[in-house]
C-alpha atoms as a PDB file:
ATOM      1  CA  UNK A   1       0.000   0.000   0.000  1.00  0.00           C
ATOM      2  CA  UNK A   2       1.118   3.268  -0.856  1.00  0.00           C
ATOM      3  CA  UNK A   3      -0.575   5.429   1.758  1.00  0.00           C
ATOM      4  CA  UNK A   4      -0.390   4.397   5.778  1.00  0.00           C
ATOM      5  CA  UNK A   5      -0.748   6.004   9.375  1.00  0.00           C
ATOM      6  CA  UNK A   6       2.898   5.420  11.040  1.00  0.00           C
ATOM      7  CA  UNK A   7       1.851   6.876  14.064  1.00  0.00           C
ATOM      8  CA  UNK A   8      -1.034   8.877  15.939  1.00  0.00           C
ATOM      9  CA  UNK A   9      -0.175  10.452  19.457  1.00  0.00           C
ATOM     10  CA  UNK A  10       0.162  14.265  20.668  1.00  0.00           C
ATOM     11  CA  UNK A  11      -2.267  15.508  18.504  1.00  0.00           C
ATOM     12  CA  UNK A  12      -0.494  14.785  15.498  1.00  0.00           C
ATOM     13  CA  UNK A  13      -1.250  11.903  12.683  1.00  0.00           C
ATOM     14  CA  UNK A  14       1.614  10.725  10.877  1.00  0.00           C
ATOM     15  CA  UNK A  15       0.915   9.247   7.187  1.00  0.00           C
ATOM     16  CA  UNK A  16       3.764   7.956   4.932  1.00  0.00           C
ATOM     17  CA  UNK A  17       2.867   7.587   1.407  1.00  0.00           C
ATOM     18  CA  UNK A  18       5.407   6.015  -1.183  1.00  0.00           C
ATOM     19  CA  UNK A  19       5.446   4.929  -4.628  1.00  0.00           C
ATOM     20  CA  UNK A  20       2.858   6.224  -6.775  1.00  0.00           C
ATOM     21  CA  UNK A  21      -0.981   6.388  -5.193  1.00  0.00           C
ATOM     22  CA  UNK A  22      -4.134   5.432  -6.551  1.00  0.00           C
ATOM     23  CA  UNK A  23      -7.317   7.455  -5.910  1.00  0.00           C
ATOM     24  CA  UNK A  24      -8.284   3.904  -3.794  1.00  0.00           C
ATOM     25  CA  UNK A  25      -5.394   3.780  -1.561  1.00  0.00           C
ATOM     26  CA  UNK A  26      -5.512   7.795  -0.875  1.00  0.00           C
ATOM     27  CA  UNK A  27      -9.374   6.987  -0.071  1.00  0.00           C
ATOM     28  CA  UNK A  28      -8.787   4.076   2.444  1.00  0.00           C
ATOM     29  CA  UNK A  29      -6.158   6.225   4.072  1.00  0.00           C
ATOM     30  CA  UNK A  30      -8.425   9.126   4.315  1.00  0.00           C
ATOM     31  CA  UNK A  31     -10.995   7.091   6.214  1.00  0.00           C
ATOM     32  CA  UNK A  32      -8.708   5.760   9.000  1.00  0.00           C
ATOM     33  CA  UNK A  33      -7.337   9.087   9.296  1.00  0.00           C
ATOM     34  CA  UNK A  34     -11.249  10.368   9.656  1.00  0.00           C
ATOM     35  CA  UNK A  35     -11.671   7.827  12.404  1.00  0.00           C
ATOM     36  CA  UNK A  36      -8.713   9.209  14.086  1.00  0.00           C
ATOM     37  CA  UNK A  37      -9.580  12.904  14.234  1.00  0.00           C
ATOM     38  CA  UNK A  38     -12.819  12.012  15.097  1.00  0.00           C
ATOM     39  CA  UNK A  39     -12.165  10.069  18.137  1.00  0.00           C
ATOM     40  CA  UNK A  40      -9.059  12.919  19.370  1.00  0.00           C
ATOM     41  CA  UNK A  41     -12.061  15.738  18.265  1.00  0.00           C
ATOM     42  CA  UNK A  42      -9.351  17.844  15.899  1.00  0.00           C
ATOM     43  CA  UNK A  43      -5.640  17.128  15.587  1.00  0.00           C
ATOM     44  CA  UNK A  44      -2.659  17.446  12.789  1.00  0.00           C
ATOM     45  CA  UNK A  45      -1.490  15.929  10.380  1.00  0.00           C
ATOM     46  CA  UNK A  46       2.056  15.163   8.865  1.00  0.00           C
ATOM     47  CA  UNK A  47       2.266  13.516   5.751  1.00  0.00           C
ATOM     48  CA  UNK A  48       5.704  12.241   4.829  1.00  0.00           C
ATOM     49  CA  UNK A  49       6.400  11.750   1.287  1.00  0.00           C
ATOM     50  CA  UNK A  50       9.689  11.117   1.028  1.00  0.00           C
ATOM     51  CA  UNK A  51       9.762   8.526  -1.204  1.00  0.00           C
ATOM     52  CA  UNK A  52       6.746   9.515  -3.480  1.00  0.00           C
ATOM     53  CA  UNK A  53       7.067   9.031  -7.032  1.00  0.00           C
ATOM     54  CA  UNK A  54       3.139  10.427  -8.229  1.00  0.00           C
ATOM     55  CA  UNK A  55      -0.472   9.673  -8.684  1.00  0.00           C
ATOM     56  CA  UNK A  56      -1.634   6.650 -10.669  1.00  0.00           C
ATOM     57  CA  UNK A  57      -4.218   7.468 -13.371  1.00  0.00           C
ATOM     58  CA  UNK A  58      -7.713   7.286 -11.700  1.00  0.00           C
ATOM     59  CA  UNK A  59     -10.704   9.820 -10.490  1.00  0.00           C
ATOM     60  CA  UNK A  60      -9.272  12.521  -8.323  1.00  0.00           C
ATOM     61  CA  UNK A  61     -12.513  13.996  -7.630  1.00  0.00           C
ATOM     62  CA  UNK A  62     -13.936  13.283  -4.710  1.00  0.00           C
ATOM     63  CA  UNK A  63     -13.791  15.658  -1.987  1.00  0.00           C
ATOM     64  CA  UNK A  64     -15.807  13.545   0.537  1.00  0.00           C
ATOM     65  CA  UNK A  65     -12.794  13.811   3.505  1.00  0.00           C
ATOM     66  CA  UNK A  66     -12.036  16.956   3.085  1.00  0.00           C
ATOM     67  CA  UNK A  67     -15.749  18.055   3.696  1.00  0.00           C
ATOM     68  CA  UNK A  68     -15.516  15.692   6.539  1.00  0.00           C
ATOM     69  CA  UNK A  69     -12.156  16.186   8.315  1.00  0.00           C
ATOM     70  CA  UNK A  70     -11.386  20.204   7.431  1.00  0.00           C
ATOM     71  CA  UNK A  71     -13.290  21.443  10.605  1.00  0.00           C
ATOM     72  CA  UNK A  72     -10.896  18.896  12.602  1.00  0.00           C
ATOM     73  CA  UNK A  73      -7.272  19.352  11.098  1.00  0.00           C
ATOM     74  CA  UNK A  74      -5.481  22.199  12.625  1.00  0.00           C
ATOM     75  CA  UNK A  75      -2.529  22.037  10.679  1.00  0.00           C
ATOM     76  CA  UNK A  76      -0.819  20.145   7.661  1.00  0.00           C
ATOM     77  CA  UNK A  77       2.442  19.256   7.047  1.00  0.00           C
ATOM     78  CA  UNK A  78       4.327  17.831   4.277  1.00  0.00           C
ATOM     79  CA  UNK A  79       7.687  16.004   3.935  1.00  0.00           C
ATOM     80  CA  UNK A  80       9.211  15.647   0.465  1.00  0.00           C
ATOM     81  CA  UNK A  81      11.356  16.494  -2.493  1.00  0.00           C
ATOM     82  CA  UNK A  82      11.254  19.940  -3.360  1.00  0.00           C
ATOM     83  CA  UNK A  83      10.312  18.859  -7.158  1.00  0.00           C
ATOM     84  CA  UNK A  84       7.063  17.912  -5.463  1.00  0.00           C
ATOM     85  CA  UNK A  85       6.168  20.700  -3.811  1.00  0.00           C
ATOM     86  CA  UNK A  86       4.468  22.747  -6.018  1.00  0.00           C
ATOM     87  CA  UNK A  87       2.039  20.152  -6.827  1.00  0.00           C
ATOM     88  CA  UNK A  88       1.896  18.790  -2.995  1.00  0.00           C
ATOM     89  CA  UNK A  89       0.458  22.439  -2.395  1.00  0.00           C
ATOM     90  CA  UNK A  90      -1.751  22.203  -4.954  1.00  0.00           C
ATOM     91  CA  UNK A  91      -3.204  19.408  -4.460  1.00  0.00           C
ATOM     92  CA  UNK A  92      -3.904  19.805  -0.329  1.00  0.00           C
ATOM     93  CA  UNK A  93      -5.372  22.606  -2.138  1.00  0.00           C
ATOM     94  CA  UNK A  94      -2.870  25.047   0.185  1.00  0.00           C
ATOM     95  CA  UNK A  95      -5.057  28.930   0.785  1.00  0.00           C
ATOM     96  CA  UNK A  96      -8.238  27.076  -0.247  1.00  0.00           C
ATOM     97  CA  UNK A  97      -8.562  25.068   3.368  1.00  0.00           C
ATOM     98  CA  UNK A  98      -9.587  26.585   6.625  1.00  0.00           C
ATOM     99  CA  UNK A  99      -5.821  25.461   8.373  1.00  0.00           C
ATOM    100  CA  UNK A 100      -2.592  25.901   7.657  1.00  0.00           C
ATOM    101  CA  UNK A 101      -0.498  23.957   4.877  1.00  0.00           C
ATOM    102  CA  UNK A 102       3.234  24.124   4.944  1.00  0.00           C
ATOM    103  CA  UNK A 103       5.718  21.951   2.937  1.00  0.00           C
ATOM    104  CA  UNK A 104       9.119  20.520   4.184  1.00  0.00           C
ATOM    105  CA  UNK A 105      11.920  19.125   2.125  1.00  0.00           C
ATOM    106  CA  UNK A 106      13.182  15.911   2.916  1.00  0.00           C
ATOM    107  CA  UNK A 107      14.953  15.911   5.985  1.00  0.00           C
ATOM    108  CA  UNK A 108      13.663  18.399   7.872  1.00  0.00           C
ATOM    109  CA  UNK A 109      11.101  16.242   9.819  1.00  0.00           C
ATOM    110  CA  UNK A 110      12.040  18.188  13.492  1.00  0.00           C
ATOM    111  CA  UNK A 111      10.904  21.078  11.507  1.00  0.00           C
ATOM    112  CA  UNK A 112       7.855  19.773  10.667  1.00  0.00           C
ATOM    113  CA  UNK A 113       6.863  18.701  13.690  1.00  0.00           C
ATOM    114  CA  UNK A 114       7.629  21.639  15.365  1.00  0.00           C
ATOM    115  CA  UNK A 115       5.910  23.778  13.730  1.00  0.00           C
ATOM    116  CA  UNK A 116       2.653  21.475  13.614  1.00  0.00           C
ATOM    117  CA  UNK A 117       2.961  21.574  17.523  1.00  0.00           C
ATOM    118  CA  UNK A 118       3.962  26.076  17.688  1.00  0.00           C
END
């Protein structure tokens, strides 16, 4: 599987997604990270990308989590190349979402995490 929770404690929900994604792996992911920010009420997430190589060809429409889960992120991070960032951004749809969205290049996961938790 390309997308999976790592970790969940302090407020914070750690994802790693590798490889390249389909719209069905993104969508399972989404739905145990739902059940997670339900149960804490609201948390943040940190999505580490590291080793992402793109989106497999599929429908990249549906916007069912973030209708569900905006009102309970607080912030979003994301770990990765800088060649992905632009598109990272863009796709978390970054100024469009009522939280913050800030991108991290790879190795700078203290960075992350502190400013998730500022």
């Amino acid at each position: 599987m390309s997308a999976q929770i790592l970790d969940a404690m302090d407020g914070v929900i750690t994802v790693e997604i590798t490889g390249t994604i389909s719209p069905a792996e993104l969508a399972a992911n989404q739905a145990e990270v739902l059940k997670q920010l339900q149960a804490w009420g609201g948390g943040s997430m940190l999505n580490i990308c590291e080793e992402f190589t793109g989106f497999a060809d599929g429908d990249w429409t549906d916007l069912s989590f973030q209708a569900a889960a905006d009102p309970l992120i607080r912030k979003m991070a994301i770990i990765g190349e800088k060649q992905w960032e632009a598109m990272a951004l863009a796709f978390t749809a970054k100024n469009l979402r009522p939280f913050p969205i800030e991108f991290f290049p790879t190795g700078h996961l203290r960075e992350a995490i502190a400013w998730l938790k500022a």
